[in-house]
Protein backbone atom coordinates (compact mmCIF):
# COMPACT_ATOMS: atom_id res chain seq x y z
CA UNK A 1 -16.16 1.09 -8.75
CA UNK A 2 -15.35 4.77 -9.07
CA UNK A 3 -16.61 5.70 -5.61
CA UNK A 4 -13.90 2.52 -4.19
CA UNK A 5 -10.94 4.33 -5.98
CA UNK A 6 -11.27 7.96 -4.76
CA UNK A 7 -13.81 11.01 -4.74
CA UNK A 8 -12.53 12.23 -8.11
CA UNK A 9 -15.05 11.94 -10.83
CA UNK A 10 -13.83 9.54 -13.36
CA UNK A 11 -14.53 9.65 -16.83
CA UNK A 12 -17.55 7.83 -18.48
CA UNK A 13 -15.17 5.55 -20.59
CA UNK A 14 -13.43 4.44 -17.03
CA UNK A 15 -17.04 3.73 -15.57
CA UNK A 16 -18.00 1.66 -18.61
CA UNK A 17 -14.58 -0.25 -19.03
CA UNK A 18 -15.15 -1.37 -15.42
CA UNK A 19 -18.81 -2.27 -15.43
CA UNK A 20 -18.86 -4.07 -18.43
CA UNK A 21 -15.41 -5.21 -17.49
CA UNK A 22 -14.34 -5.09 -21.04
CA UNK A 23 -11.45 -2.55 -20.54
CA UNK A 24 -8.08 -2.23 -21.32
CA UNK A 25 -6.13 -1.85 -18.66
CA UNK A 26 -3.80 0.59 -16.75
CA UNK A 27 -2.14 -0.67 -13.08
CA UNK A 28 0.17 1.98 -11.87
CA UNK A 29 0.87 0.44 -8.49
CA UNK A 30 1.13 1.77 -5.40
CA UNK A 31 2.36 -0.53 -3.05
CA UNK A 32 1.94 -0.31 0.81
CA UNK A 33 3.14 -3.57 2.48
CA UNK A 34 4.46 -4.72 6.13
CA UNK A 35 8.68 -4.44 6.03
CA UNK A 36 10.76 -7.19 7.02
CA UNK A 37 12.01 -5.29 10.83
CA UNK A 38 15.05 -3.65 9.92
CA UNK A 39 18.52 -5.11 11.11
CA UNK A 40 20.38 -3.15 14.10
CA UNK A 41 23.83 -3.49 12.26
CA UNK A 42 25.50 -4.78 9.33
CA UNK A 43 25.91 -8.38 8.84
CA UNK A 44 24.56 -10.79 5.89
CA UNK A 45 21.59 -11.52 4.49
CA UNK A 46 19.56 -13.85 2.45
CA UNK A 47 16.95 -13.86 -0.32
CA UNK A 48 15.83 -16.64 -1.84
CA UNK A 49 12.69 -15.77 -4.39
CA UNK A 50 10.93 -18.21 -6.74
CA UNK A 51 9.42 -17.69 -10.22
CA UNK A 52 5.54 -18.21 -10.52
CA UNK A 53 3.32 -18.13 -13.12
CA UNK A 54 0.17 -17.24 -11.27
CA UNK A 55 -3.34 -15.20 -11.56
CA UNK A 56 -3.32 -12.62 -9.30
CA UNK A 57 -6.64 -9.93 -8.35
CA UNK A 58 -6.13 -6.51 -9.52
CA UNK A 59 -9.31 -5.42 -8.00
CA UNK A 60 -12.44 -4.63 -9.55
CA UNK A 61 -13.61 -8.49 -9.45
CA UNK A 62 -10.71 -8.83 -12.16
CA UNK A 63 -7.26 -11.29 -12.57
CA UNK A 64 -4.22 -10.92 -14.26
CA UNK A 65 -1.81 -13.16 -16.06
CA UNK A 66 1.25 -12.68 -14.20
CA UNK A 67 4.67 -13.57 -13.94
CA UNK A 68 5.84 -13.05 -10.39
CA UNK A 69 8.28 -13.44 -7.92
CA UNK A 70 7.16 -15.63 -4.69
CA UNK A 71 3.68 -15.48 -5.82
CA UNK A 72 2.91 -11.80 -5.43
CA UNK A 73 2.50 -8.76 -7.66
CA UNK A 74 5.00 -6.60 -6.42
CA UNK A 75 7.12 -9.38 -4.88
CA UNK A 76 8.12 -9.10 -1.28
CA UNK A 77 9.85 -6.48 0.47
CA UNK A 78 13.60 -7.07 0.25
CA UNK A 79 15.00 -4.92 3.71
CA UNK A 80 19.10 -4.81 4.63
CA UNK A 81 21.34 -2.12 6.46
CA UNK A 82 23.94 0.18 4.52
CA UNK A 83 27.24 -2.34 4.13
CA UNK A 84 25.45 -5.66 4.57
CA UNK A 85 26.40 -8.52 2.21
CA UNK A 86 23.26 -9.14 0.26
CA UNK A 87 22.93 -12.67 -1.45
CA UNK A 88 20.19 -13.13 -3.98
CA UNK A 89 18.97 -16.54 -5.37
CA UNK A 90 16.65 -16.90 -7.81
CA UNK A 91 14.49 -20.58 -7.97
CA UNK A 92 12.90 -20.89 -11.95
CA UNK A 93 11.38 -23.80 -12.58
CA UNK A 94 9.22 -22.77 -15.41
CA UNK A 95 9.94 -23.37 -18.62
CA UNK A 96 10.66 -19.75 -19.66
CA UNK A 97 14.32 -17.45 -18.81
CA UNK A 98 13.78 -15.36 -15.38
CA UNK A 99 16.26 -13.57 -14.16
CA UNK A 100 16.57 -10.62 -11.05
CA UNK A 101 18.51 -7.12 -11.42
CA UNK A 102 18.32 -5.39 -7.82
CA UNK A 103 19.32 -1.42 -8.39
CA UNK A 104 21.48 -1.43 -5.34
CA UNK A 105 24.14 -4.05 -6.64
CA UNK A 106 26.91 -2.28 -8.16
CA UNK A 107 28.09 -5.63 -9.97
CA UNK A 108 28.74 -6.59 -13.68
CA UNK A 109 24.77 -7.21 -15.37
CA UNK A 110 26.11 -10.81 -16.53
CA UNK A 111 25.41 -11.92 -12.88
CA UNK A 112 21.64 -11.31 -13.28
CA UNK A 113 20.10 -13.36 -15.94
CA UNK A 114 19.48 -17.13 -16.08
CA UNK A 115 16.75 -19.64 -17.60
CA UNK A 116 15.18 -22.46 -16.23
CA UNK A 117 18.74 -24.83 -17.12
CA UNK A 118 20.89 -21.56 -15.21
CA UNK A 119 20.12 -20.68 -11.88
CA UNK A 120 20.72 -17.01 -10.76
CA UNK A 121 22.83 -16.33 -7.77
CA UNK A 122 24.71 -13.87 -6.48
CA UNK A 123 26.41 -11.46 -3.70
CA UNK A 124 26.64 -7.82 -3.06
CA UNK A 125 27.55 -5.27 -0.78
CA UNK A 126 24.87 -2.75 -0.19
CA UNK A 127 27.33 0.22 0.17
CA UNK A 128 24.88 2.72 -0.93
CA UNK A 129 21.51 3.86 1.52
CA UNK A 130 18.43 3.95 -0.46
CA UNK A 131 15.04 2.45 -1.87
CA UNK A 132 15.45 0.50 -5.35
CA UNK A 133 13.29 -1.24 -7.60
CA UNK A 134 14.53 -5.14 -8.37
CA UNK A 135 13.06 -6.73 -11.61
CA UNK A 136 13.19 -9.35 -14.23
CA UNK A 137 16.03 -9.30 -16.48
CA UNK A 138 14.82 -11.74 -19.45
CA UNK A 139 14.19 -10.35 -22.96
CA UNK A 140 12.11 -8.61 -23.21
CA UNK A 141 12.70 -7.01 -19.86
CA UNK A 142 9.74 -4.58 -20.78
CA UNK A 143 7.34 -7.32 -20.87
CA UNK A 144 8.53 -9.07 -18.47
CA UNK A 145 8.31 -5.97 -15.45
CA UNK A 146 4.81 -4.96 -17.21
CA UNK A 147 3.91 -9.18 -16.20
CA UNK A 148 4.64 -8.36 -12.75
CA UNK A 149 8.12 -9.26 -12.16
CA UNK A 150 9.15 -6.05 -9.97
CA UNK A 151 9.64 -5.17 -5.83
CA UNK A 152 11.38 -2.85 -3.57
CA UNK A 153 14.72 -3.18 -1.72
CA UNK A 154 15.21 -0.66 0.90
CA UNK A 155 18.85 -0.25 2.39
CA UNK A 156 18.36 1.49 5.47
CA UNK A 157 21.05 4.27 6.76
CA UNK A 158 23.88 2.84 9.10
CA UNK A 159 23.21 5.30 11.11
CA UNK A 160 19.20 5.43 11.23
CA UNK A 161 17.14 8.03 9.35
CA UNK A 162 17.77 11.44 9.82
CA UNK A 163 15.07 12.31 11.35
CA UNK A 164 14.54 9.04 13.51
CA UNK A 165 11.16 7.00 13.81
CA UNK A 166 8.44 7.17 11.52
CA UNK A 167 5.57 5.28 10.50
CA UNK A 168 6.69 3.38 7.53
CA UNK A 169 4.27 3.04 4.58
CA UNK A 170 5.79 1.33 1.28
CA UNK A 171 4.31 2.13 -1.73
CA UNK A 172 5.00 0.21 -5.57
CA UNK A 173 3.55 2.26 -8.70
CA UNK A 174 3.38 0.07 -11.94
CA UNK A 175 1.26 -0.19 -15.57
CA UNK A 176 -0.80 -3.26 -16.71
CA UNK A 177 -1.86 -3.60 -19.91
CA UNK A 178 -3.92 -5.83 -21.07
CA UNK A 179 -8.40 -6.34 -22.33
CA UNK A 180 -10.37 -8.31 -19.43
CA UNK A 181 -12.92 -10.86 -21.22
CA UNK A 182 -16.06 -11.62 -20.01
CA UNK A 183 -15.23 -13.05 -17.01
CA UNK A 184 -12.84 -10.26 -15.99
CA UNK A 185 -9.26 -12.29 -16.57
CA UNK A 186 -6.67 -9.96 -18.56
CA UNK A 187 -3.82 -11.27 -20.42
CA UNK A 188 -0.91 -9.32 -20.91
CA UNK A 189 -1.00 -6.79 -24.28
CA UNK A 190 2.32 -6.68 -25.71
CA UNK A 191 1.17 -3.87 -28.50
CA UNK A 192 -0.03 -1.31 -25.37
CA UNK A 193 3.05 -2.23 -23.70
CA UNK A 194 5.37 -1.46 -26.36
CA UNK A 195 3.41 1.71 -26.83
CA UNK A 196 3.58 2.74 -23.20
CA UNK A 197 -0.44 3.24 -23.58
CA UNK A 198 -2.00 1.60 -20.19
CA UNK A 199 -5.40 2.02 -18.84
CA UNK A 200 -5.29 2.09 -15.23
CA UNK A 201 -3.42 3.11 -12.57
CA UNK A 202 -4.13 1.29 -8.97
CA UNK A 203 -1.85 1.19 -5.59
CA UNK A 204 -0.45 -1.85 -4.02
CA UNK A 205 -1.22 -3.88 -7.00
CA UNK A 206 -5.08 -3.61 -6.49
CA UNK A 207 -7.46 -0.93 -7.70
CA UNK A 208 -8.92 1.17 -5.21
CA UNK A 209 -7.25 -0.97 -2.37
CA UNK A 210 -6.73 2.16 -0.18
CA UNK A 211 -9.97 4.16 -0.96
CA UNK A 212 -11.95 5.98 1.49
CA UNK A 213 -13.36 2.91 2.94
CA UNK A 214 -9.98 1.32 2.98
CA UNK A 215 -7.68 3.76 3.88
CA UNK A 216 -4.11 3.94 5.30
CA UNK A 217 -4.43 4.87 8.80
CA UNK A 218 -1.40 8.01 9.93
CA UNK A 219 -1.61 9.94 13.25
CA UNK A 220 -1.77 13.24 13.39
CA UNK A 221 1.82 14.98 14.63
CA UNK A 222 3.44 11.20 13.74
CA UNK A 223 5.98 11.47 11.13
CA UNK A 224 5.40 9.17 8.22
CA UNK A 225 8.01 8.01 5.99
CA UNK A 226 6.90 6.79 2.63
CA UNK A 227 9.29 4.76 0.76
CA UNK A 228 8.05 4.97 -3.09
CA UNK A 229 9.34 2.36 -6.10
CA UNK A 230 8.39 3.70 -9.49
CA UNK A 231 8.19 0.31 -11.25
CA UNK A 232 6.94 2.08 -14.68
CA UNK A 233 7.92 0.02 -16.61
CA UNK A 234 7.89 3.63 -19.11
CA UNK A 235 5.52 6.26 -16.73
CA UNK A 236 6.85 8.61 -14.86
CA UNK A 237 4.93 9.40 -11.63
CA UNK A 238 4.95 12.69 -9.55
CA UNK A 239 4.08 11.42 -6.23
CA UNK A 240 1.96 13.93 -4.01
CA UNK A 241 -0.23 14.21 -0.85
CA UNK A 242 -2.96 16.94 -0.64
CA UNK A 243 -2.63 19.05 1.72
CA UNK A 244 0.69 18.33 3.02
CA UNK A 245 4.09 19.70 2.02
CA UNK A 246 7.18 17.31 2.11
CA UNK A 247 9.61 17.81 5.21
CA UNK A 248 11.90 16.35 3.61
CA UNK A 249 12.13 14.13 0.91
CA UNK A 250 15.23 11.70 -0.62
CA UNK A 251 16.04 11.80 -4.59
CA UNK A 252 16.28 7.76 -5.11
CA UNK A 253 15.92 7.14 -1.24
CA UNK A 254 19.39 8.33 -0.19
CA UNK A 255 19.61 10.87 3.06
CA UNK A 256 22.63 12.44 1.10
CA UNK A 257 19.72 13.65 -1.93
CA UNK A 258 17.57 15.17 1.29
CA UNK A 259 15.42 18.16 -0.10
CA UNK A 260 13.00 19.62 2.07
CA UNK A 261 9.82 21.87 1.97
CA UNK A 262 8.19 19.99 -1.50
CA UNK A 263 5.17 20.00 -2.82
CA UNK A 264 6.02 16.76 -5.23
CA UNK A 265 8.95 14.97 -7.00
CA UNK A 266 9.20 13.30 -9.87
CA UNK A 267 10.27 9.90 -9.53
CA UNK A 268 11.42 7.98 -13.45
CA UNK A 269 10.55 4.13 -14.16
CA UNK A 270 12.61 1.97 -11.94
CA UNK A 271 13.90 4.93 -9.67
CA UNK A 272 12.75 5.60 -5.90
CA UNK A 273 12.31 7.90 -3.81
CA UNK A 274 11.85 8.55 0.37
CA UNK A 275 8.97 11.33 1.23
CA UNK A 276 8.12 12.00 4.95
CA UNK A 277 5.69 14.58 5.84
CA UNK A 278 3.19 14.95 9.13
CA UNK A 279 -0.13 16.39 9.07
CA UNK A 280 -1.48 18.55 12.19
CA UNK A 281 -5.10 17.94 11.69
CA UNK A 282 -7.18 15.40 11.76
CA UNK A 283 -9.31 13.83 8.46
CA UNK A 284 -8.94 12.27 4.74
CA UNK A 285 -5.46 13.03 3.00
CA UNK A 286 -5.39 11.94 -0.46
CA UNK A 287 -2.36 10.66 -2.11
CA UNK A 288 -1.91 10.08 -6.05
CA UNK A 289 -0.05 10.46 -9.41
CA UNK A 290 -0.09 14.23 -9.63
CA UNK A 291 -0.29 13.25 -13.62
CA UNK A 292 -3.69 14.04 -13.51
CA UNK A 293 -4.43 11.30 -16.55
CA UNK A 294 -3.43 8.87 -14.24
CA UNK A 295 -5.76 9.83 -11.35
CA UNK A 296 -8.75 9.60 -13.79
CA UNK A 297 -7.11 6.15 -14.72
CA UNK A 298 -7.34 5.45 -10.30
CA UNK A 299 -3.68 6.53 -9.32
CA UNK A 300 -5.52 7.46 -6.02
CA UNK A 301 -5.42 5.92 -1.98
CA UNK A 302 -6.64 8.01 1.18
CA UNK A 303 -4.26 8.84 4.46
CA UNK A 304 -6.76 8.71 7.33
CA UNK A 305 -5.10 10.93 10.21
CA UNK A 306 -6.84 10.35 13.95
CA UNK A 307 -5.62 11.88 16.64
């Protein structure tokens, strides 16, 4: 499995606890995943997202327990426009309390939460440009984002990017704790959690989903725009792509945080960030957790650049 997650050698204890799939383990995702096309103006807009208990591949022939939203671990892609009204609704039927925060609602907290006899709903005006993490509200919150009940909302600019069309790659970082039995299923640890001790870290909910055989393909001289969720829940994560230094990238997503010439940034649980770079050559960029812990643990994916 170590050759699927990057070129980096990986420690003997990461080998074994994959192998033998008898690990605990770490998911820092990263989360590349199709955007809903972006609106041309402001106007309103929908979201309707239902709770579900499901079992969901992590890579590595292994499941997890999850709680998600629409099925998926991150949930979907929430997109709007700077100064659209944004209207959430939450569906729960389970048995347990669910509820949805999304970062760019500046609204009182008591709209968020609900349980399965209290539905969640509720509008917003997405005044502020950006990329921001929504999650599960219910106590504990920590346990319930480290089950899988996170995503990204990106509000684009009014006015368009800066720096105008890019290739758009969305990426999700997040921690899973948990032992796999025999058969590779893990169930949630709440005693790792609590310690903020995971075991792996993986991109786009999946280890070694965008390894050398499986990269993400840029072109070389194309600008590439990475929007980037920290969903922790307690990491931090300093995002970085060899060889490449950052044009320009956005503190939390907003073109009013633009700093320019980086070589990283660190981005905090439940904070985001916008990166956009260009490479002039062609062949095999690496991107990763410039934690180094967590590339050993498989915070690692491959840019392919063609020409």
């Amino acid at each position: 499995m170590a050759s699927q997650i990057s070129n980096l050698p990986l420690p003997s204890r990461y080998s074994l606890m994959c192998a033998a799939r008898t690990t605990v383990i770490l998911v820092l995702v990263v989360l590349a995943m199709a955007s809903v096309p972006p609106s041309s103006q402001a106007g309103t807009k929908t979201f309707t997202l239902t709770v579900e208990r499901k079992h969901v591949g992590v890579g590595g022939g292994m499941t997890f327990n999850a709680w998600t939203y629409d099925g998926t671990m991150p949930g979907p892609i929430l997109k709007v426009v700077e100064g659209d009204e944004v209207r959430i609704n939450l569906i729960n039927h389970t048995k347990d309390a669910h509820g949805i925060a999304v970062h760019a609602a500046q609204i009182s907290p008591d709209h968020f939460s609900g349980d399965p006899m209290k539905s969640v709903s509720y509008t917003f005006v997405a005044s502020v440009s950006g990329v921001f993490i929504y999650h599960c509200t219910a106590a504990p919150i920590l346990d319930h984002i480290a089950s899988g009940m996170y995503g990204m909302m990106i509000v684009e600019p009014k006015n368009g990017w800066p720096n105008g069309d890019a290739q758009e790659i969305m990426i999700v970082q997040s921690e899973l704790y948990g032992t796999p039995d025999a058969y590779g299923f893990i169930v949630g640890s709440h005693g790792k959690i609590v310690q903020a001790r995971p075991d792996f870290v993986v991109f786009n909910g999946a280890l070694g989903k965008y390894n050398l055989e499986h990269p993400i393909n840029i072109k070389v001289g194309k600008l590439v725009r990475v929007f980037f969720v920290n969903a922790g829940p307690s990491l931090d994560s300093a995002f970085y792509v060899t060889g490449v230094l950052f044009e320009t990238a956005y503190r939390s997503g907003n073109p009013a945080n633009a700093l320019h010439g980086l070589n990283t940034l660190t981005v905090p649980p439940s904070d985001g960030a916008v990166f956009e770079f260009r490479v002039t050559q062609p062949g095999s960029y690496q991107f990763m957790d410039q934690n180094r812990a967590h590339q050993y643990m498989g915070a690692n994916g491959v840019f392919r650049a063609m020409p």
